[in-house]
C-alpha atoms as a PDB file:
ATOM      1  CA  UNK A   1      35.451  50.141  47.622  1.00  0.00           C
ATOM      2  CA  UNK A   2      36.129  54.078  48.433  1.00  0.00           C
ATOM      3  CA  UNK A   3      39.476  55.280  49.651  1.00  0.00           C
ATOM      4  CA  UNK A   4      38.120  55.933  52.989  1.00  0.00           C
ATOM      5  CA  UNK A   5      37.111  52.150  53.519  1.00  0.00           C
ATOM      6  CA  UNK A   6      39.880  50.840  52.096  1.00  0.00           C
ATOM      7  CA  UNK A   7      42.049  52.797  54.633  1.00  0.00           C
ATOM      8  CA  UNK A   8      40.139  52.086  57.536  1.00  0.00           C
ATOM      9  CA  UNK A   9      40.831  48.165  56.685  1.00  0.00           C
ATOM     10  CA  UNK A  10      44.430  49.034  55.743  1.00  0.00           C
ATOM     11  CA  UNK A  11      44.410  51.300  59.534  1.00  0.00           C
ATOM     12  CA  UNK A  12      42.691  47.946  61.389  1.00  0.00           C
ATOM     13  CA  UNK A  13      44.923  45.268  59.575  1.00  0.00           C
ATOM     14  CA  UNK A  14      48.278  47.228  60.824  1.00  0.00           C
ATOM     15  CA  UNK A  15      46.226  47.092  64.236  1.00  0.00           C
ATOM     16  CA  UNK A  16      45.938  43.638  64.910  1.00  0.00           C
ATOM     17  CA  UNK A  17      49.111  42.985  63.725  1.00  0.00           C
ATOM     18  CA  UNK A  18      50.723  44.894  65.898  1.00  0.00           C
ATOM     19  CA  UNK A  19      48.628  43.200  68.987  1.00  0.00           C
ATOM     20  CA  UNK A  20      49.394  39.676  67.724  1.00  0.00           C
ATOM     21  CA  UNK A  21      53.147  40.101  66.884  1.00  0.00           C
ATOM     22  CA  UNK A  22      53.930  41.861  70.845  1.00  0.00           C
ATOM     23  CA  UNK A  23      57.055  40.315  72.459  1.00  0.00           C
ATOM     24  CA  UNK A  24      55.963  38.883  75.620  1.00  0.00           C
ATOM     25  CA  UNK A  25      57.386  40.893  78.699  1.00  0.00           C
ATOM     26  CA  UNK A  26      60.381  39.906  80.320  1.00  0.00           C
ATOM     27  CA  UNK A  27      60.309  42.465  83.257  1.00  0.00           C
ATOM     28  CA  UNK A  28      59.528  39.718  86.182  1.00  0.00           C
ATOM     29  CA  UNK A  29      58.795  36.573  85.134  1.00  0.00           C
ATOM     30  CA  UNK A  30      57.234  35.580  89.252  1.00  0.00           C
ATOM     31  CA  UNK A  31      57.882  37.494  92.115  1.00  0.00           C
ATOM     32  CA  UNK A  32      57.544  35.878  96.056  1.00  0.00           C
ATOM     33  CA  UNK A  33      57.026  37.744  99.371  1.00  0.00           C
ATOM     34  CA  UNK A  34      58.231  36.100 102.822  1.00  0.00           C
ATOM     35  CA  UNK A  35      56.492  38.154 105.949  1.00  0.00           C
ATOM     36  CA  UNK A  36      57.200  37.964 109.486  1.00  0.00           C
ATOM     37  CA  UNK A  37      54.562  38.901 112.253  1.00  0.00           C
ATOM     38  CA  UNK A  38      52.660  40.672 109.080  1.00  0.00           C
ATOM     39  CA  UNK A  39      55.195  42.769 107.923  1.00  0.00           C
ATOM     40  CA  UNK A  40      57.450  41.821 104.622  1.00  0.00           C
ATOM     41  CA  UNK A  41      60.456  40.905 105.928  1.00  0.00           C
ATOM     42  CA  UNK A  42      61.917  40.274 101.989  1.00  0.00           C
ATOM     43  CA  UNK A  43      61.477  39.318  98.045  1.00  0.00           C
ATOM     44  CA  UNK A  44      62.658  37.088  95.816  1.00  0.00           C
ATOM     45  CA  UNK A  45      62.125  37.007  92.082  1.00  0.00           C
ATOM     46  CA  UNK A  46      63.090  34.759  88.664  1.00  0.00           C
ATOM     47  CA  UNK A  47      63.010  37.471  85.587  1.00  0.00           C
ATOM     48  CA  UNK A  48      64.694  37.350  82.246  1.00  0.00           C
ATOM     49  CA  UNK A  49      62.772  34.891  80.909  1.00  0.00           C
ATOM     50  CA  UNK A  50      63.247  32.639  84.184  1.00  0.00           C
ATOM     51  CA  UNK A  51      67.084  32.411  83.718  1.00  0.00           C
ATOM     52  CA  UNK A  52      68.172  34.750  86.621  1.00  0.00           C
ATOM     53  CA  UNK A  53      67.113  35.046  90.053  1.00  0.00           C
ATOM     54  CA  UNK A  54      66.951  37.536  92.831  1.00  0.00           C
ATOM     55  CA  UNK A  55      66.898  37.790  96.857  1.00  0.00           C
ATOM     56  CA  UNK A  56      66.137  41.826  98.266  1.00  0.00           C
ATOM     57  CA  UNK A  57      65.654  42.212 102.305  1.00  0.00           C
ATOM     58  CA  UNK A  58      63.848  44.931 103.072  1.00  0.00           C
ATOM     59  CA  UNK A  59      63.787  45.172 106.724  1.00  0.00           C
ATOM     60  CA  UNK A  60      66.537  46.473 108.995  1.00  0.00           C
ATOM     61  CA  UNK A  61      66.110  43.066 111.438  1.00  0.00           C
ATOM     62  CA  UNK A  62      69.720  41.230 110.830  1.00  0.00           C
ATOM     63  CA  UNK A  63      67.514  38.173 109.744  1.00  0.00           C
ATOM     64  CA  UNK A  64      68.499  38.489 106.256  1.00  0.00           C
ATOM     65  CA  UNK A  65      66.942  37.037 102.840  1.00  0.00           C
ATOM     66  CA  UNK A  66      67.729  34.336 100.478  1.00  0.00           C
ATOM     67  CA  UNK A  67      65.473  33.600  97.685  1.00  0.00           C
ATOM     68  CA  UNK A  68      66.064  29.472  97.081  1.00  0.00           C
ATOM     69  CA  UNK A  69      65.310  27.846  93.606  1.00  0.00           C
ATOM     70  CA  UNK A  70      65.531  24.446  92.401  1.00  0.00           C
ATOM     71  CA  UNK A  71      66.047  24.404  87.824  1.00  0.00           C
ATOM     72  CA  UNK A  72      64.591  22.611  85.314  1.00  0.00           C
ATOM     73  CA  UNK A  73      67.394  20.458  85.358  1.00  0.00           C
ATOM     74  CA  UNK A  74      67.177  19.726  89.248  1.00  0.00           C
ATOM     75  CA  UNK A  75      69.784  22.212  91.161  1.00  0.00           C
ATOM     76  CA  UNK A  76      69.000  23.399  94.120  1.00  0.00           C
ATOM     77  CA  UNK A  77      70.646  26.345  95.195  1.00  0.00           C
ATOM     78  CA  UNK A  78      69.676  30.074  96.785  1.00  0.00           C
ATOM     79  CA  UNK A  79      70.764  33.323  96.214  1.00  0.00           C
ATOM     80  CA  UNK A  80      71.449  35.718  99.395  1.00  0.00           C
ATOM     81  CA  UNK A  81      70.899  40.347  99.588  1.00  0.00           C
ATOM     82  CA  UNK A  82      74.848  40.490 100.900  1.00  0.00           C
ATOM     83  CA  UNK A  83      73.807  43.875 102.035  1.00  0.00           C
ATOM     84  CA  UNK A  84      71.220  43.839 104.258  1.00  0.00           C
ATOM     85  CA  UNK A  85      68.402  46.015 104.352  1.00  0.00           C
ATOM     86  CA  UNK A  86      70.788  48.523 102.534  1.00  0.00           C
ATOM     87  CA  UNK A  87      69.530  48.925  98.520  1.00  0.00           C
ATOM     88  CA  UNK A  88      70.833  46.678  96.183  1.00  0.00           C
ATOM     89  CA  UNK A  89      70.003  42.825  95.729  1.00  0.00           C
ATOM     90  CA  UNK A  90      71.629  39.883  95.836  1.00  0.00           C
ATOM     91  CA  UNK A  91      71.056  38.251  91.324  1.00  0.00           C
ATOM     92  CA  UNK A  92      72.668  35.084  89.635  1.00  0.00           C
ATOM     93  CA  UNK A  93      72.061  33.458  87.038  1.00  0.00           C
ATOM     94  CA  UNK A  94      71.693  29.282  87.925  1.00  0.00           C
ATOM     95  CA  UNK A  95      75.263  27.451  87.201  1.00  0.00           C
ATOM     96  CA  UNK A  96      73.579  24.573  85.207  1.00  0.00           C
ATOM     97  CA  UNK A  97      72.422  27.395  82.684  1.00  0.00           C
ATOM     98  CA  UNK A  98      69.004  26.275  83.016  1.00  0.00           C
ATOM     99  CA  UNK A  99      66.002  28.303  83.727  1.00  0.00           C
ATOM    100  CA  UNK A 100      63.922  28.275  87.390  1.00  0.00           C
ATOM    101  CA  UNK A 101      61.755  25.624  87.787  1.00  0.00           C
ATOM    102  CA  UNK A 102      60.356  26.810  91.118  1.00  0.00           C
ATOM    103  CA  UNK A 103      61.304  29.290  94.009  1.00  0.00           C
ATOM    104  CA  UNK A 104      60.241  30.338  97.455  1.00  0.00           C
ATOM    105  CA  UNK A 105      61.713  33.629  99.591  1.00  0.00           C
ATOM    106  CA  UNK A 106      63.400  32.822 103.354  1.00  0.00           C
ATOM    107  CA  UNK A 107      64.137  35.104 105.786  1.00  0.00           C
ATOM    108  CA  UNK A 108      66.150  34.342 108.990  1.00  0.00           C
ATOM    109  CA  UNK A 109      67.780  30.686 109.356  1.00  0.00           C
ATOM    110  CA  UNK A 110      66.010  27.998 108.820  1.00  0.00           C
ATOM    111  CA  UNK A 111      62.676  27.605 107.022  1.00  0.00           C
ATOM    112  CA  UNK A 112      60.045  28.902 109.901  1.00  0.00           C
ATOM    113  CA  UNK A 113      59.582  32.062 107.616  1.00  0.00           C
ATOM    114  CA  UNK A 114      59.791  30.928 104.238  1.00  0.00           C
ATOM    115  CA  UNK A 115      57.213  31.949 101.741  1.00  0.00           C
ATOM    116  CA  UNK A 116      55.556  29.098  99.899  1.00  0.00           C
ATOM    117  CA  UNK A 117      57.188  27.306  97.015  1.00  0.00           C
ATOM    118  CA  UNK A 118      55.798  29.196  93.377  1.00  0.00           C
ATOM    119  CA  UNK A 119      56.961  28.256  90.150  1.00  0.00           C
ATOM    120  CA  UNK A 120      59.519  29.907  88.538  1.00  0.00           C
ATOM    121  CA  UNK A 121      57.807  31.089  85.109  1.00  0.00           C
END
C-alpha cells in the first residue's frame, strides 16, 4: 500500500472516531412553552443532563411562570421566575437529587394555561 493510501485510511480512521466518541450535549435536555391568547406567556426547561430545572416569564402581564416537574423518584414540586418579566430565571436542582421525570410550563394561577406535560429527558 502507498503512503498516500495508507494516510487517507489513517485521515478516515481518526474521522470516525472522533464522530463515534462525541459527548452527548448537555445544553437543554427539553424545553416547554406555555402561551396565552397566542402569545408565549413563559418557558420552562430540565438541562444538565435532566438534573436541574428552569421557569423564565417573558411577558410583562403580572401572571407569572412556574415550570412544575415531578422526578424519577416521584416529587412533585415547581420552580417559580421571582422576577417577573425582568431577565433572569428562576433554576433548582430537585431536593431528592434525582433527575426530571416529566415537566410542563404554567403561567397565571391555576392550571387553565399550562403547557402540556413533556418528559423531562
Amino acid at each position: 500500500m502507498g503512503r498516500s493510501a495508507r494516510m487517507m485510511w489513517i485521515t478516515a480512521a481518526a474521522a470516525l472516531g472522533m464522530l463515534f466518541s462525541a459527548a452527548p450535549a448537555s445544553a437543554a435536555d427539553v424545553t416547554v412553552v406555555t402561551y396565552i391568547n397566542g402569545l408565549v406567556a413563559g418557558s420552562g426547561k430540565s438541562y444538565n443532563y435532566s438534573t436541574m430545572v428552569q421557569a423564565c416569564d417573558v411577558r410583562a402581564d403580572n401572571l407569572g411562570v412556574r415550570t412544575e416537574y415531578v422526578t424519577a423518584l416521584g416529587l412533585e414540586d415547581s420552580v417559580g421566575d421571582a422576577n417577573g418579566s425582568a431577565d433572569g430565571c428562576g433554576s433548582e436542582r430537585p431536593a431528592d437529587g434525582a433527575s426530571i421525570d416529566k415537566l410542563r410550563v404554567c403561567a397565571g394561577s391555576g392550571t387553565a394555561h399550562c403547557s402540556p406535560w413533556k418528559r423531562g429527558y
